[in-house]
Protein backbone atom coordinates (compact mmCIF):
# COMPACT_ATOMS: atom_id res chain seq x y z
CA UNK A 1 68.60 97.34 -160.78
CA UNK A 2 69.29 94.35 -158.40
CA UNK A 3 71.71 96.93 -156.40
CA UNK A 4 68.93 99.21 -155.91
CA UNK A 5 66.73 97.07 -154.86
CA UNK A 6 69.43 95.08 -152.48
CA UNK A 7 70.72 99.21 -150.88
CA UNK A 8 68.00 101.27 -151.85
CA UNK A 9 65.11 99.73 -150.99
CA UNK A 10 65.63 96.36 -149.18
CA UNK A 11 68.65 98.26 -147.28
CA UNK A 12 66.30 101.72 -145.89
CA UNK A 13 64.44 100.69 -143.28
CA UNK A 14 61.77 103.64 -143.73
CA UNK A 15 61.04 102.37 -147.11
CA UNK A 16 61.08 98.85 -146.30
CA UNK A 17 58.13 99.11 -143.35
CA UNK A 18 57.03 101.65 -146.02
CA UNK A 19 56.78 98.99 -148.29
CA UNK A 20 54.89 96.62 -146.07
CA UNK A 21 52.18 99.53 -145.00
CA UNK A 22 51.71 99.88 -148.87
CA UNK A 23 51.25 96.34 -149.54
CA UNK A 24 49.27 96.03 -146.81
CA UNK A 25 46.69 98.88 -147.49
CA UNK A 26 46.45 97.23 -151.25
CA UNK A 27 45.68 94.26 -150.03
CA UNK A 28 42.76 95.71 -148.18
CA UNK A 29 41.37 97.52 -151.08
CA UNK A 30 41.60 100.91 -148.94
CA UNK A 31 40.98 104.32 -150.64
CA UNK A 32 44.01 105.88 -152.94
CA UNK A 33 44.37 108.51 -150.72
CA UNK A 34 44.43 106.23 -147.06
CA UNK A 35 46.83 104.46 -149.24
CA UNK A 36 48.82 107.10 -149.74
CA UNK A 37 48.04 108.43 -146.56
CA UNK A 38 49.03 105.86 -144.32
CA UNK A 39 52.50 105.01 -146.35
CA UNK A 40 53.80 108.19 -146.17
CA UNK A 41 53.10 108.50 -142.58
CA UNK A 42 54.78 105.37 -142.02
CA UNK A 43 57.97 106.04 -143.68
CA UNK A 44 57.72 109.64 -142.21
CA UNK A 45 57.45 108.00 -138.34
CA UNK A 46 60.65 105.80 -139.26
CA UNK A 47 62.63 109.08 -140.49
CA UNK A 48 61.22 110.96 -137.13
CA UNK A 49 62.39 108.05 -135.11
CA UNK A 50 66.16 107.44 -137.38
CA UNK A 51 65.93 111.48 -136.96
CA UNK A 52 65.55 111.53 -133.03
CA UNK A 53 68.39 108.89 -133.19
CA UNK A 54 70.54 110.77 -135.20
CA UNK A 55 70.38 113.78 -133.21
CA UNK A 56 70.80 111.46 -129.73
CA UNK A 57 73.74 109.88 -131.62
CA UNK A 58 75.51 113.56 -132.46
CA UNK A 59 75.27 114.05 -128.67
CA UNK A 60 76.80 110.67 -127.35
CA UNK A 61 79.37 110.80 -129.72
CA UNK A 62 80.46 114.27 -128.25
CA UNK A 63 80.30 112.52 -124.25
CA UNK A 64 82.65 109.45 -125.47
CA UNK A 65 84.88 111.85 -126.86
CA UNK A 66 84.87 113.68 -123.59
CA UNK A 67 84.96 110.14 -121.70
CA UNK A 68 87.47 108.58 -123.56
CA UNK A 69 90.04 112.20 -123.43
CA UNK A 70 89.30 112.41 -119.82
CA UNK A 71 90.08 108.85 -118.64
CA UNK A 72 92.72 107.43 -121.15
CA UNK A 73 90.76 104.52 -121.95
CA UNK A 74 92.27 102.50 -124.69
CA UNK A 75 90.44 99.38 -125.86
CA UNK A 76 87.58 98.18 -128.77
CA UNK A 77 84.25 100.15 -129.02
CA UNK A 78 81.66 97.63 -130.58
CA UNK A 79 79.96 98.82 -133.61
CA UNK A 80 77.85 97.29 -135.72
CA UNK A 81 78.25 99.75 -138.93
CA UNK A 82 81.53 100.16 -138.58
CA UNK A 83 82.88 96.10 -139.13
CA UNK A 84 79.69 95.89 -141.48
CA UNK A 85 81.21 98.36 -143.70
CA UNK A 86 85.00 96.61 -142.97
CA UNK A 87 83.47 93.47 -144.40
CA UNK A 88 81.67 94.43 -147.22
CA UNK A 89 85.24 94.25 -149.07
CA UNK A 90 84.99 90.22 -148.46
CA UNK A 91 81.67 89.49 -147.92
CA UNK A 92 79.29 91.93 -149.36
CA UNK A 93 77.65 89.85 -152.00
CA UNK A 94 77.41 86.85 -149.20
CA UNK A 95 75.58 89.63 -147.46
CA UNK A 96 73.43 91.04 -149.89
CA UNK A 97 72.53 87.53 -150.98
CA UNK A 98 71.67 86.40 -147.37
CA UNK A 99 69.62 89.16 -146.62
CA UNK A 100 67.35 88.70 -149.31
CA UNK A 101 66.75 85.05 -148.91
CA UNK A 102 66.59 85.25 -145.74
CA UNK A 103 64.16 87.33 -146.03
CA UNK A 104 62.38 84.86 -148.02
CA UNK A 105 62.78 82.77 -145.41
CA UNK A 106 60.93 84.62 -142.50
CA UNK A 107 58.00 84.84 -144.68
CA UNK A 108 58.28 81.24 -145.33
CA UNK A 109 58.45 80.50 -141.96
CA UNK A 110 56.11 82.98 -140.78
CA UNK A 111 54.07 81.58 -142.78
CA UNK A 112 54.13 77.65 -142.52
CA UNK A 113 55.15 77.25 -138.42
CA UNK A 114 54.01 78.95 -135.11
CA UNK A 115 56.23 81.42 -135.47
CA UNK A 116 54.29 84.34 -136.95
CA UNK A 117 56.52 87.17 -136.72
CA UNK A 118 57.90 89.10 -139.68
CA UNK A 119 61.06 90.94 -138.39
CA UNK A 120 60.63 94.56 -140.35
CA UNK A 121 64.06 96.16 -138.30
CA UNK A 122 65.74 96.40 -141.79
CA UNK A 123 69.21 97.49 -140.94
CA UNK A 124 69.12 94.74 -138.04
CA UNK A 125 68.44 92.33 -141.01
CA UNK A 126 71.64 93.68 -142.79
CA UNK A 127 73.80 93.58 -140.04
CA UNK A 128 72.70 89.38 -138.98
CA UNK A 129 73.13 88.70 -142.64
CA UNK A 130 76.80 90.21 -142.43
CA UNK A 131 77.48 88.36 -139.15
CA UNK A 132 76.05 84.92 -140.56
CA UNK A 133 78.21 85.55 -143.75
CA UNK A 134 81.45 86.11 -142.05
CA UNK A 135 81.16 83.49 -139.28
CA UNK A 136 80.10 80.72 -142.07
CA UNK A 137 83.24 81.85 -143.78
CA UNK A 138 85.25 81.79 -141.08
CA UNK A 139 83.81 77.97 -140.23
CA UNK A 140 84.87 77.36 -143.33
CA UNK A 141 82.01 77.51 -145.64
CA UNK A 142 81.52 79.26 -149.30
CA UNK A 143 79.67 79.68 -152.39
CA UNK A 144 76.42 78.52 -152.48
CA UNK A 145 75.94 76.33 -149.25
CA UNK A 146 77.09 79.50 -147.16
CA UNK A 147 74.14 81.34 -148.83
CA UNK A 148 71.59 78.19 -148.13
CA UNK A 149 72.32 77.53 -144.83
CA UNK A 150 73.34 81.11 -144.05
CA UNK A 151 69.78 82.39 -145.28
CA UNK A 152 68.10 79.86 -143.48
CA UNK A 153 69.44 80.59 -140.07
CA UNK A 154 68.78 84.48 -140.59
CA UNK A 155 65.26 83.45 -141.78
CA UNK A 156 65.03 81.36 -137.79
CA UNK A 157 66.46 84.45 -135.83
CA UNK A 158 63.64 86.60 -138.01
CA UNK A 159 61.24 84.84 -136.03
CA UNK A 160 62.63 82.72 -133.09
CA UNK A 161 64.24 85.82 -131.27
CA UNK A 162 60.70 87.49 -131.20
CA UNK A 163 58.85 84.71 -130.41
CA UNK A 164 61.28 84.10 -127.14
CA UNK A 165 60.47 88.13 -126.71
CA UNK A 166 56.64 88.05 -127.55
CA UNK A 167 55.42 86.68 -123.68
CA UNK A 168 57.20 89.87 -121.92
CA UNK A 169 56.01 92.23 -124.90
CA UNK A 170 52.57 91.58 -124.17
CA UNK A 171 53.10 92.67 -120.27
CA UNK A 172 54.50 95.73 -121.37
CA UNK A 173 51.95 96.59 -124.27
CA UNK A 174 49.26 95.23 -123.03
CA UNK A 175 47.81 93.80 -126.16
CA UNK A 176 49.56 91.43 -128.84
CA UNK A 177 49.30 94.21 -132.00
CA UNK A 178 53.44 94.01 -132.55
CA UNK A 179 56.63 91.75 -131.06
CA UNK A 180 59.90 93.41 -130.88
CA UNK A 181 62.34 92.52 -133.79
CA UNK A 182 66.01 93.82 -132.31
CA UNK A 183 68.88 91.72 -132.22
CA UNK A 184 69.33 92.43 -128.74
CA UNK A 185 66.75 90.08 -127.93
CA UNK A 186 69.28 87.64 -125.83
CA UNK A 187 69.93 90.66 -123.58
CA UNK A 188 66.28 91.29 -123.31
CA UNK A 189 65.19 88.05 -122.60
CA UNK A 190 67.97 88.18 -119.70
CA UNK A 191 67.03 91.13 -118.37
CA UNK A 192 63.08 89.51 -117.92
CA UNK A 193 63.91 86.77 -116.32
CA UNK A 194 66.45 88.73 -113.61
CA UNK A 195 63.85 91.49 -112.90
CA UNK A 196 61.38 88.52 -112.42
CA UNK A 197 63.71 86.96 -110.07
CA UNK A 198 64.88 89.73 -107.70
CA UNK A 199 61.89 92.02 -108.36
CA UNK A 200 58.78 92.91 -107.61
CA UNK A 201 56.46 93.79 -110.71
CA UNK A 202 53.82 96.02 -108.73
CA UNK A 203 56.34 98.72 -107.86
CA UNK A 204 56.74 99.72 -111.61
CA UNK A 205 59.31 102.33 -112.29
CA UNK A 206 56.27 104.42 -113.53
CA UNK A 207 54.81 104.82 -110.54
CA UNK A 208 58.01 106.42 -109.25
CA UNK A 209 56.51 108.94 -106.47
CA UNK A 210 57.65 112.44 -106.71
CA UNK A 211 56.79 115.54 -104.14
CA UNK A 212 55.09 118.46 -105.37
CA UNK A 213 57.82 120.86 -105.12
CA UNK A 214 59.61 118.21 -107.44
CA UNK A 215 56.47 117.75 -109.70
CA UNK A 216 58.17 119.07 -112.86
CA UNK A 217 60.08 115.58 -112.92
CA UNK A 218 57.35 114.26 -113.74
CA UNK A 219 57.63 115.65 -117.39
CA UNK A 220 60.03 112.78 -119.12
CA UNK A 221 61.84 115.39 -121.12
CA UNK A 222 62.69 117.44 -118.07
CA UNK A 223 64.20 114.50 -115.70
CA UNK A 224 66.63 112.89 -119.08
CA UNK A 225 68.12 116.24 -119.58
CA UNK A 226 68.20 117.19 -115.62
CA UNK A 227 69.65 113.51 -115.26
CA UNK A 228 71.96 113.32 -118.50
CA UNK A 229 73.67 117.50 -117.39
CA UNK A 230 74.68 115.69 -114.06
CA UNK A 231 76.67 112.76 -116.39
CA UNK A 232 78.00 115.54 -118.86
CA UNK A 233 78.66 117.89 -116.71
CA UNK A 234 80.85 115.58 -114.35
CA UNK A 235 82.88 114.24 -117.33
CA UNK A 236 83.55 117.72 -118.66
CA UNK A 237 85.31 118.56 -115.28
CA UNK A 238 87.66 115.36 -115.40
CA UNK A 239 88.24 115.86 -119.67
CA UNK A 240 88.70 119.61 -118.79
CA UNK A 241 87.98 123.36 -119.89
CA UNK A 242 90.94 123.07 -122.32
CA UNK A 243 90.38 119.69 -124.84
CA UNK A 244 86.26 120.50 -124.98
CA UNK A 245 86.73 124.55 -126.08
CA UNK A 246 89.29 124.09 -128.32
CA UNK A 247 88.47 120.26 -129.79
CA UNK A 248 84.59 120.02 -129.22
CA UNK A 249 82.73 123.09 -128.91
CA UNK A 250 84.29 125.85 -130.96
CA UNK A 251 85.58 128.03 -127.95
CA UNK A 252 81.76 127.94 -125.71
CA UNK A 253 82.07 127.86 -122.09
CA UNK A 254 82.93 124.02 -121.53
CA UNK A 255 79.89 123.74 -118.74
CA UNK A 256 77.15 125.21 -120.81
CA UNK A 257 78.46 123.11 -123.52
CA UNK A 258 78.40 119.78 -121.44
CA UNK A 259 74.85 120.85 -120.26
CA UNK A 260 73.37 121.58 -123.95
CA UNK A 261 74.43 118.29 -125.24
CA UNK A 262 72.71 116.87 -122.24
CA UNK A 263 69.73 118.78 -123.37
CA UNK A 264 69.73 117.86 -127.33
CA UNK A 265 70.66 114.22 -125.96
CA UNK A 266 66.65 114.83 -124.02
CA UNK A 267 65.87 116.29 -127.61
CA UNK A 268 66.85 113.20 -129.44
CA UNK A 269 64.69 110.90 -127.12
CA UNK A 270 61.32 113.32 -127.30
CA UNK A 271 61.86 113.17 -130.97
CA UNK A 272 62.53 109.28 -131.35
CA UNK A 273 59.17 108.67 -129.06
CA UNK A 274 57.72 110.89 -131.12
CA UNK A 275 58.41 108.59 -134.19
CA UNK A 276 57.49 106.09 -132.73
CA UNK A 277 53.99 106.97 -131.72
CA UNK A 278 53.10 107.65 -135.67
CA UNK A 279 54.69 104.42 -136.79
CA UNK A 280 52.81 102.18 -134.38
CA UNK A 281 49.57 104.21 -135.01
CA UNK A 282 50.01 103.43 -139.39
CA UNK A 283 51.81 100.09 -139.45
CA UNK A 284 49.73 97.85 -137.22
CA UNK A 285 46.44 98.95 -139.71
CA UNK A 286 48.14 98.50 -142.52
CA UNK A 287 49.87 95.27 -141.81
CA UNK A 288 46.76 93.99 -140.98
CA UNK A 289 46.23 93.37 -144.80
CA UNK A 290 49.44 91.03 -145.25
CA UNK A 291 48.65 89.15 -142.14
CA UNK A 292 44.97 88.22 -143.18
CA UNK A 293 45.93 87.64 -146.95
CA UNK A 294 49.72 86.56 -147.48
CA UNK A 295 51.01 85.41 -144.06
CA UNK A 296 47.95 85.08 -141.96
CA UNK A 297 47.72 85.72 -138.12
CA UNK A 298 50.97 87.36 -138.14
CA UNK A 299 52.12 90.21 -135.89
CA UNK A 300 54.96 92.19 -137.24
CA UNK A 301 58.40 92.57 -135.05
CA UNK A 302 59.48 95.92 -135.09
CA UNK A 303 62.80 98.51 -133.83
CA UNK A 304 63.15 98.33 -129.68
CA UNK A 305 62.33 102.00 -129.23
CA UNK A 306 58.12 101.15 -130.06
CA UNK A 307 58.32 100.25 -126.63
CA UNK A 308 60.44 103.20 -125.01
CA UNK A 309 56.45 105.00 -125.11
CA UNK A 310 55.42 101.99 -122.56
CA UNK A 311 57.89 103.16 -119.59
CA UNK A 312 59.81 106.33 -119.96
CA UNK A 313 61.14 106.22 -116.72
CA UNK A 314 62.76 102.54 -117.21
CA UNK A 315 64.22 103.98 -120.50
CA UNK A 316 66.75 106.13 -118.35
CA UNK A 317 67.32 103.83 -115.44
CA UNK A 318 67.98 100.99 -117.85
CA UNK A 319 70.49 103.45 -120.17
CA UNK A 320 72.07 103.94 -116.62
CA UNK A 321 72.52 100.86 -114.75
CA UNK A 322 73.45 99.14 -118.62
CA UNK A 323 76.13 101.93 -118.65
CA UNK A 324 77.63 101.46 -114.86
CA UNK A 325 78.04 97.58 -115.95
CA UNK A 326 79.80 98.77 -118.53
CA UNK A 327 82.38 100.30 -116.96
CA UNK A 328 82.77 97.97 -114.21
CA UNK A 329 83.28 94.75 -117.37
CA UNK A 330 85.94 97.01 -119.04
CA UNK A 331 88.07 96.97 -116.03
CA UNK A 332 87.23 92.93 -115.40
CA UNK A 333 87.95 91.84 -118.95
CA UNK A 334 91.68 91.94 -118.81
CA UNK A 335 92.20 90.05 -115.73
CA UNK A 336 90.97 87.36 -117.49
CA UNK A 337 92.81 87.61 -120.68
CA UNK A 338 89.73 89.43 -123.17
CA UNK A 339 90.58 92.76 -124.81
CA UNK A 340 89.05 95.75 -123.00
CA UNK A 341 85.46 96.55 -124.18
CA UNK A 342 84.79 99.99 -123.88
CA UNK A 343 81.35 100.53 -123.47
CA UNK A 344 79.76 102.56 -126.08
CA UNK A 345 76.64 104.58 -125.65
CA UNK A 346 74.65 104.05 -128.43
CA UNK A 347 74.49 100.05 -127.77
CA UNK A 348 74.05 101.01 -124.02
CA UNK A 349 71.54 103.21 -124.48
CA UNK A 350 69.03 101.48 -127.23
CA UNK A 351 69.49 97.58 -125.28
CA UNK A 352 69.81 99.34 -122.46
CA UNK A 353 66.99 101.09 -122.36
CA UNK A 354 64.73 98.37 -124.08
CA UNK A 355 66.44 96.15 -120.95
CA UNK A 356 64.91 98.33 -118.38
CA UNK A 357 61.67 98.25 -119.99
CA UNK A 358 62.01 94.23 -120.00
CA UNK A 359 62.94 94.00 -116.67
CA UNK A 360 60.15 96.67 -115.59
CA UNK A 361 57.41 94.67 -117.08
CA UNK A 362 58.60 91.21 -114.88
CA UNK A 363 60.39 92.91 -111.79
CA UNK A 364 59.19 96.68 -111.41
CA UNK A 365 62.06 99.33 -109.90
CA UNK A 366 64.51 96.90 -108.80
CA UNK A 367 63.86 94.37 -112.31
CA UNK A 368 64.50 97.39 -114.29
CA UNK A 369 67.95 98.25 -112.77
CA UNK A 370 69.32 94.70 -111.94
CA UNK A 371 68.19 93.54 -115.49
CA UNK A 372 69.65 96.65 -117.64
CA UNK A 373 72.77 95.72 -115.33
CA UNK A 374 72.70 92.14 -116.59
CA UNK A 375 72.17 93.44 -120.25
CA UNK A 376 75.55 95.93 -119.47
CA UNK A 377 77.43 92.59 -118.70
CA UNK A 378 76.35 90.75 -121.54
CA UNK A 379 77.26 93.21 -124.16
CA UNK A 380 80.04 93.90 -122.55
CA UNK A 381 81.38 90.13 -122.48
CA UNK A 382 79.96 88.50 -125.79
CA UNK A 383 81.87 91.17 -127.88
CA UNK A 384 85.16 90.11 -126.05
CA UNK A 385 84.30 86.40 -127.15
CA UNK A 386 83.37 87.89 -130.33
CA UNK A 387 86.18 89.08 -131.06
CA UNK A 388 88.69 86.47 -130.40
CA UNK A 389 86.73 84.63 -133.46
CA UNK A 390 86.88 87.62 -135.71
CA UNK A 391 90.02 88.04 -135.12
CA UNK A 392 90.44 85.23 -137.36
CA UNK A 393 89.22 87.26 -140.35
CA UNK A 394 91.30 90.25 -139.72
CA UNK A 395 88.99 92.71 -137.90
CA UNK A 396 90.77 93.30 -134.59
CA UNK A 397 89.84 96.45 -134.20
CA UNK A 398 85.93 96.15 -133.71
CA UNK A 399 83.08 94.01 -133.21
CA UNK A 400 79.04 93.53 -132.94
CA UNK A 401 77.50 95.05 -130.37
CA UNK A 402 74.05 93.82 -129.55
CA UNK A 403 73.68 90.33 -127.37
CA UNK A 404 72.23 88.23 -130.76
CA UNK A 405 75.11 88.96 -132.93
CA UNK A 406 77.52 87.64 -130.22
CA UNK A 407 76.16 84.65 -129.33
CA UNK A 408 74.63 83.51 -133.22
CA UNK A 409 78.29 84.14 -134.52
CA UNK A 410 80.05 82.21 -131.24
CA UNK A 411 77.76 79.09 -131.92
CA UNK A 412 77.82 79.28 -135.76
CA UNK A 413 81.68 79.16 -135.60
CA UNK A 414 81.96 76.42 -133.08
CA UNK A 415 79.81 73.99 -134.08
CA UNK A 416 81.53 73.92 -137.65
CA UNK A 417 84.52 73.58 -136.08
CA UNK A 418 83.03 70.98 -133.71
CA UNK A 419 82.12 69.23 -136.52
CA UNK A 420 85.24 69.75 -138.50
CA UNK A 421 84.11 72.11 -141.25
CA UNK A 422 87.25 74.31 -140.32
């Protein structure tokens, strides 16, 4: 029972928010069928949105295939699943116990400070807990005062790393209805404060000005896949007619192949926005209910893509300018002595993205691009850290992706060794 409740429930995200709609809509005494209703349709937007992401996923995986064939690039590829599921074998009661006190603990703390956010990104929440409980281990902490402490700090970045968000969230929204709950929040942040330095807000990336002969741009769909062909289609000329037809696309024409990934890549993002739109429109009513009853005056922080809807075009310019930083770090990290982070698309494109939409909000055109840059270098450059400390526990071979992981396992480690736990 307690392992279906730890995977099955506490571990889906679409039932978890599902969950909290339900609860929510009780707690208001609503109808049986709004009830109903509005739960479905919440978990329903989350599988549209992990649907959307699933197909955009299919289609990056096939361009770093491509990338990596056509320019011999040998180095780590951050992923969060993949050392989440390496550490299970050590740590996955430490995580399993972590992420349920801790979740504990944002309500706790939602409820009883000024930080009234409860972080609903579920498999976000899985992968902190797995970070906390490996860098705790590797300070050299155990038993029950790695779950204590451990749950507590997941419980603060529950609600601290949204609150830091929550100023820039309400320039973008316009309103205060939701925060964003993302570990990629010290990326965000970054990218805010850059756009707001070199930018200039009033020249928003929305009101991008496009000739009438051009007017077709206008339609979001139509400029990601024009824009994504032109990547594909120029990596599928270095990787070659030869790999993609015989290892990739099942003998089709290598070009039209390039160009309808590029396409179900546009696909993925129509469908993730679409998501989106019918999560935001269920949860934010139905939460209502726990924040006036259980946890009052609380917003809830949700997945970075509820604000790709807010500025579609600084969703692609931020994937882009995240991506060229990228590339430029993996050829800086050796010269001074970090293992080669090669970038990966998924983390580039969901912080990325969210990045250009932070530094939109504070910095317009030029805040979008310079901060999604500064969000490229930061993922690129905490992994390397990263993984010189999880090294230490025998996973070489990968490491967290997203900004918060990073830097909450760099300063967990340190300061127990500072303070001679180790």
């Amino acid at each position: 029972m307690l392992d279906v409740i730890m995977h099955d429930i506490l571990g889906t995200p679409a039932i978890l928010v599902g969950l909290f709609a339900f609860i929510g809509l009780l707690i208001q005494k609503k109808s049986s069928s709004t009830v109903l209703s509005g739960t479905l349709k919440t978990i329903m937007g989350f599988v549209i949105l992990g649907a959307g992401a699933t197909v955009l996923i299919g289609s990056l995986d096939h361009f770093s295939k491509m990338f990596d064939h056509a320019f011999q690039v040998q180095g780590v590829i951050p992923n969060n699943e993949a050392i989440v599921a390496a550490a299970q074998t050590n740590f996955g009661t430490a995580t399993a116990l972590i992420m349920v006190f801790g979740m504990i603990m944002n309500l706790l703390f939602a409820r009883f400070t000024p930080l009234k956010y409860i972080f609903l990104t579920g498999h976000h929440t899985l992968f902190m807990a797995c970070l906390i409980a490996a860098s705790l281990s590797v300070g050299g902490m155990n038993g029950t005062p790695l779950i204590i402490v451990g749950s507590i700090i997941l419980g603060l970045c529950m609600v601290v790393f949204p609150a830091i968000l929550q100023p820039t969230v309400r320039q973008i929204t316009g309103s205060d209805d939701f925060a964003v709950g993302h570990f990629g929040s010290v990326g965000y942040y970054v990218s805010a404060k850059i756009g707001k330095l070199f930018g200039n807000k009033t020249k928003s990336t929305e009101d991008i000005q496009v000739p009438k002969s051009l007017g077709f741009l206008r339609d979001t769909s139509v400029a990601i896949s024009l824009t994504m062909s032109v990547f594909f289609v120029i990596v599928a000329l270095f990787a070659g007619p030869s790999y993609i037809e015989t290892q990739l696309s099942a003998g089709s024409n290598f070009i039209i192949f390039a160009i309808m990934q590029a396409i179900t890549f546009a696909a993925g993002v129509y469908i993730i926005l679409a998501g989106v739109r019918m999560l935001i429109a269920e949860i934010i009513p139905a939460f209502k209910g726990i924040a006036d009853k259980l946890v009052p005056n609380t917003k809830p922080a949700l997945d970075c893509p509820t604000i790709f809807p807010f500025a579609p075009n600084a969703v692609i310019i931020g994937f882009i300018f995240s991506f060229v930083a990228g590339l430029i770090s993996m050829f800086i990290l050796p010269f001074i002595g970090l293992k080669v982070i090669v970038p990966g698309l998924v983390p580039h494109f969901f912080t990325g993205a969210a990045a250009g939409v932070f530094g939109n909000a504070t910095g317009g055109r030029i805040g979008a691009m310079s901060g999604a840059f500064a969000n490229g270098l930061l993922i690129s450059f905490i992994p390397a850290i990263l993984l010189i400390f999880m090294g230490d526990i025998g996973y070489e071979g990968t490491t967290f992706g997203d900004s918060d992981f990073g830097v909450i396992g760099i300063i967990i480690i340190n300061l127990l060794k500072l303070f001679g736990a180790v």
